[in-house]
Protein backbone atom coordinates (compact mmCIF):
# COMPACT_ATOMS: atom_id res chain seq x y z
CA UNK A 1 22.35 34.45 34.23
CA UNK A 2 18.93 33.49 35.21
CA UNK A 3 20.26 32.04 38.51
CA UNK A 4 21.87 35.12 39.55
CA UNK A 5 19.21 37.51 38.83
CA UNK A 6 17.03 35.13 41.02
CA UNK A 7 19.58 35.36 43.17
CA UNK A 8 19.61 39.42 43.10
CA UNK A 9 15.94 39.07 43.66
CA UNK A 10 16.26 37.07 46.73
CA UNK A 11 18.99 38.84 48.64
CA UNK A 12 16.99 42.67 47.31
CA UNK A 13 13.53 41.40 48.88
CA UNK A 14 15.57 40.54 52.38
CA UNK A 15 17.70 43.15 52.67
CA UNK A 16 15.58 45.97 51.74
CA UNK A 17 13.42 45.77 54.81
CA UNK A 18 16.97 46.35 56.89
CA UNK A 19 15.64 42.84 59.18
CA UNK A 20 19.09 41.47 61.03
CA UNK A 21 16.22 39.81 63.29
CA UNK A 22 17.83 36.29 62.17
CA UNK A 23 18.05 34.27 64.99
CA UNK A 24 15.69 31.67 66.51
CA UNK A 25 14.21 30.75 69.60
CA UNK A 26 17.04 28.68 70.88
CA UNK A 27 15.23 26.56 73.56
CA UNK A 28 13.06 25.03 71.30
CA UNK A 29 15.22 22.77 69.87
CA UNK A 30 16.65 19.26 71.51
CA UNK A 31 19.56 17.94 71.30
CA UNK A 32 21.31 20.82 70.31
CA UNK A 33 25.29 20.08 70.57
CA UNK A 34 27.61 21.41 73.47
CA UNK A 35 30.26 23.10 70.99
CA UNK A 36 27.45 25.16 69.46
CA UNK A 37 26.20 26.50 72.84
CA UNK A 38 27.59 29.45 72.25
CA UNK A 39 26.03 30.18 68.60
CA UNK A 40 22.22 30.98 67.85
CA UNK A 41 20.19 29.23 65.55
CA UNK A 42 19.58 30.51 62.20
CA UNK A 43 15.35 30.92 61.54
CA UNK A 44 14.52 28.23 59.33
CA UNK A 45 12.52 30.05 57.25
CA UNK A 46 15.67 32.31 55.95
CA UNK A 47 17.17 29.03 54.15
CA UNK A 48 14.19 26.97 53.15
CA UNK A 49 14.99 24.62 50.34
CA UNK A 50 18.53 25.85 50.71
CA UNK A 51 18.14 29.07 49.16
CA UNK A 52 19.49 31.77 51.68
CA UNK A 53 17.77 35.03 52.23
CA UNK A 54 20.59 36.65 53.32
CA UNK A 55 23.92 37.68 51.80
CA UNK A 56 26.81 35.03 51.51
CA UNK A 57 30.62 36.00 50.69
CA UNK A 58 30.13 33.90 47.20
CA UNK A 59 27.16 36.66 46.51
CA UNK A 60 29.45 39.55 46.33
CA UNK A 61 31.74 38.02 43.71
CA UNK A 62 28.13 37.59 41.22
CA UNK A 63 27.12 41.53 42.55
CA UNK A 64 30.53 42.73 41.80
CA UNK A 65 30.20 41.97 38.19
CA UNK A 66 26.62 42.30 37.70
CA UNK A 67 27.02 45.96 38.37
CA UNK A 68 29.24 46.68 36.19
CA UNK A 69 26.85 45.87 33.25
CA UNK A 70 23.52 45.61 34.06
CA UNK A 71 20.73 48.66 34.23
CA UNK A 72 20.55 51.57 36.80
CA UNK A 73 17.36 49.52 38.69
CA UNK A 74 19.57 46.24 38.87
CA UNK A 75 22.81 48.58 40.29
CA UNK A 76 20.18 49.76 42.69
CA UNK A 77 19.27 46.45 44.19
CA UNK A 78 22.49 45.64 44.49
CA UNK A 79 23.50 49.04 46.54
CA UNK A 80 20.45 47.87 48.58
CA UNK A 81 22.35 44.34 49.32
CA UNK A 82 25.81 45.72 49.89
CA UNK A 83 24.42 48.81 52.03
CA UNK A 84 22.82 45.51 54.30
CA UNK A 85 26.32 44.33 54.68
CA UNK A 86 28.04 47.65 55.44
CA UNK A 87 25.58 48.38 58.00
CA UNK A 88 27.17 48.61 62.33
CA UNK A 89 23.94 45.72 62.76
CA UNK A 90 25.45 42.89 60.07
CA UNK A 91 28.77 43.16 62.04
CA UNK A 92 26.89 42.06 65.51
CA UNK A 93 25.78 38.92 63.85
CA UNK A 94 27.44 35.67 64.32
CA UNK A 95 30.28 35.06 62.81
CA UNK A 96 29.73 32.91 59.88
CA UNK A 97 25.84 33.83 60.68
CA UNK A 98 25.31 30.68 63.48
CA UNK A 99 23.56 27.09 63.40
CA UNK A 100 21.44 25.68 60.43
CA UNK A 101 18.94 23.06 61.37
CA UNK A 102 18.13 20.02 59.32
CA UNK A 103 15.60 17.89 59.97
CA UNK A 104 15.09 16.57 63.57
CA UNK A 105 17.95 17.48 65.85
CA UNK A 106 20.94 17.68 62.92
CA UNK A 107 22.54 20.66 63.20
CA UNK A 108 25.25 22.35 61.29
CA UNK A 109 27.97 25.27 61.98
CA UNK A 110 27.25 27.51 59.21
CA UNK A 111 30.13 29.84 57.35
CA UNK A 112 29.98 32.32 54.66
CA UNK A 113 28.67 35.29 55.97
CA UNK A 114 30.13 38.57 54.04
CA UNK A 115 31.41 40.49 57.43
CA UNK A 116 34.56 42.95 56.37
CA UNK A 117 37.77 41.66 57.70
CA UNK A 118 39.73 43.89 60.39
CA UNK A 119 42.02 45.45 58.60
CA UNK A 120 44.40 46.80 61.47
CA UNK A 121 46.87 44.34 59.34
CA UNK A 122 47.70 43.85 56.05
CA UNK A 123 46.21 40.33 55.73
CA UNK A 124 45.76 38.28 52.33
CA UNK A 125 41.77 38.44 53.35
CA UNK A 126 42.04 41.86 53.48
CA UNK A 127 44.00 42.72 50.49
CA UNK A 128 41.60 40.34 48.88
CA UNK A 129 38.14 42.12 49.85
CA UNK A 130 39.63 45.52 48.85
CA UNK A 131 39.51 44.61 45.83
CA UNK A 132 36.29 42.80 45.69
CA UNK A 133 34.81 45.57 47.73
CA UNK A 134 36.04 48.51 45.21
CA UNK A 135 33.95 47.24 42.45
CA UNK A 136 30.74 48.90 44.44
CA UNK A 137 31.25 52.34 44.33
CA UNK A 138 29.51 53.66 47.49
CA UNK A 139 31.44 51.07 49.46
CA UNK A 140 34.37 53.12 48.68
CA UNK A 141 33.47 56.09 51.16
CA UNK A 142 32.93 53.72 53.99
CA UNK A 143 35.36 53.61 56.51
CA UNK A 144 36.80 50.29 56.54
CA UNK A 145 37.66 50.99 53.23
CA UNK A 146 38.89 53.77 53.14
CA UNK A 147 41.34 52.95 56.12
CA UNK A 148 42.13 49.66 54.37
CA UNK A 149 43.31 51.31 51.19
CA UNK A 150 45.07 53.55 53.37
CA UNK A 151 46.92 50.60 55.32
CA UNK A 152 48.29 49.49 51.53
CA UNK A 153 49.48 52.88 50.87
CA UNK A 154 51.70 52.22 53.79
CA UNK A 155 53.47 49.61 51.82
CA UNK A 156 54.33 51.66 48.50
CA UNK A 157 58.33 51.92 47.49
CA UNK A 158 60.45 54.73 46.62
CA UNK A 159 59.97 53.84 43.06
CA UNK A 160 56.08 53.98 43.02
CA UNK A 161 55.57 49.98 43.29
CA UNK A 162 54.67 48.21 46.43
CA UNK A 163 55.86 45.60 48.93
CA UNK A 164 52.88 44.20 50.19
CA UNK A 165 53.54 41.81 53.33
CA UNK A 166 54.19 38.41 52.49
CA UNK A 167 51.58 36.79 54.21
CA UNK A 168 49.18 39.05 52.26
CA UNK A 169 49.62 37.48 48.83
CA UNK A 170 49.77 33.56 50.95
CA UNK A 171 49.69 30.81 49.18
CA UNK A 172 48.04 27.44 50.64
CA UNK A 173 45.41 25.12 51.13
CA UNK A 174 42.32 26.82 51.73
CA UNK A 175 39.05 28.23 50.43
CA UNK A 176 39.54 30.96 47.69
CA UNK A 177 37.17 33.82 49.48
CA UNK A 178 39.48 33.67 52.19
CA UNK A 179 42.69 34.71 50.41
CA UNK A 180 44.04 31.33 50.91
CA UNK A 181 45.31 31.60 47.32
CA UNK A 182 46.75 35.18 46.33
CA UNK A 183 49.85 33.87 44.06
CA UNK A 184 50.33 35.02 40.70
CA UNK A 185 52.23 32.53 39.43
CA UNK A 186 55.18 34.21 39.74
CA UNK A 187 58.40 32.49 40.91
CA UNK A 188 58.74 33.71 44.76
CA UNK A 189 62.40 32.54 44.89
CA UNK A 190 63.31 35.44 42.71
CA UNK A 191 64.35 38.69 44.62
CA UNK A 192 61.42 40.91 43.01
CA UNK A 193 58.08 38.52 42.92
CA UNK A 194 56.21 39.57 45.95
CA UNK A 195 57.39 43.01 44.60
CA UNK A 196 55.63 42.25 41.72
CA UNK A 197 52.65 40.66 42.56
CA UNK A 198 52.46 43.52 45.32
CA UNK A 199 52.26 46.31 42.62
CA UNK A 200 49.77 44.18 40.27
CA UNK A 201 47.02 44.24 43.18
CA UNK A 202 47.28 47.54 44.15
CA UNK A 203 46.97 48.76 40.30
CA UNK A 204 44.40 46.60 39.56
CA UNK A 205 41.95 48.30 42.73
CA UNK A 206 43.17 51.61 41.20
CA UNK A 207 41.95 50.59 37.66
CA UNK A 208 38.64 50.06 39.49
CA UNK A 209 38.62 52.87 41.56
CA UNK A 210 39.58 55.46 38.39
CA UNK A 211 36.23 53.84 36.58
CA UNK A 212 34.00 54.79 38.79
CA UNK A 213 35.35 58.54 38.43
């Protein structure tokens, strides 16, 4: 636990002062690669000794169950952090924030920022950051989410379940924060899995949503 309330620390001290200022003076560095010419460079000083100032996705999976048992000054931080994220500014950064710098002239593509997916489709990233996303309650007024819930209430059956789209609970080779692997173990050849699986998201944001009430 000690790491993560460093962590907290870190991310509160940055994103407090509202700075999306991130980027570096591009022309002083050499040697910078052609397929990056279109990215900026991160400021060093944001990731010295590889601890990141700034919000990655992996953060928001530590925030989203610190705050549901830590103290009302802790919950505030982390409003702090996630109001840094929600904010029109974070979406004009870089995708995957831009170029790290190491050492003289190595550069390196850097991922992992915590942007909010477009959610004009029912995607398994989508589906997946709902639900990540409803653990903070203030994020629940914000647009994107609510028109992201709304999108999955598009999908409910004239029973009460849902029928999420297939591609939304995906399962394949991929990195975890990206909804590359949304199967519940269930066995998809069977008429009523996605079915299922479908309903067992949805209820579980619900169960979230109804604590917060």
């Amino acid at each position: 636990m000690e790491f993560i309330h460093n962590r907290l620390d870190t991310l509160y001290q940055f994103t407090k002062e509202k700075n999306y200022d991130i980027y570096d003076t591009e022309t002083k560095y050499k040697g910078l690669p052609s397929s990056f010419k279109n990215r900026r460079v991160i400021k060093q000083k944001l990731y010295k000794d590889g601890n990141f100032r700034f919000p990655l996705i992996y953060d928001l999976y530590g925030l989203s169950v610190m705050i549901e048992t830590e103290d009302h000054k802790t919950k505030q931080k982390i409003e702090c952090i996630i109001d840094y994220i929600l904010d029109p500014e974070y979406e004009r950064l870089d995708n995957g924030y831009g170029i790290l710098v190491n050492g003289d002239r190595h550069y390196y593509a850097m991922g992992w920022d915590a942007k909010l997916p477009n959610c004009e489709q029912m995607s398994a990233e989508v589906l997946q950051r709902l639900e990540l996303m409803s653990h903070f309650k203030h994020a629940t007024v914000h647009p994107w989410f609510k028109k992201a819930y709304s999108k999955v209430q598009e999908y409910i059956t004239d029973i009460g379940a849902y029928s999420l789209p297939k591609e939304a609970l995906q399962e394949r080779a991929g990195c975890y924060v990206l909804g590359r692997h949304m199967s519940l173990g269930e066995n998809r050849r069977k008429k009523r899995a996605y079915e299922i699986e479908s309903t067992f998201r949805v209820l579980k944001i619900k169960k979230i949503l109804e604590s917060h009430l």
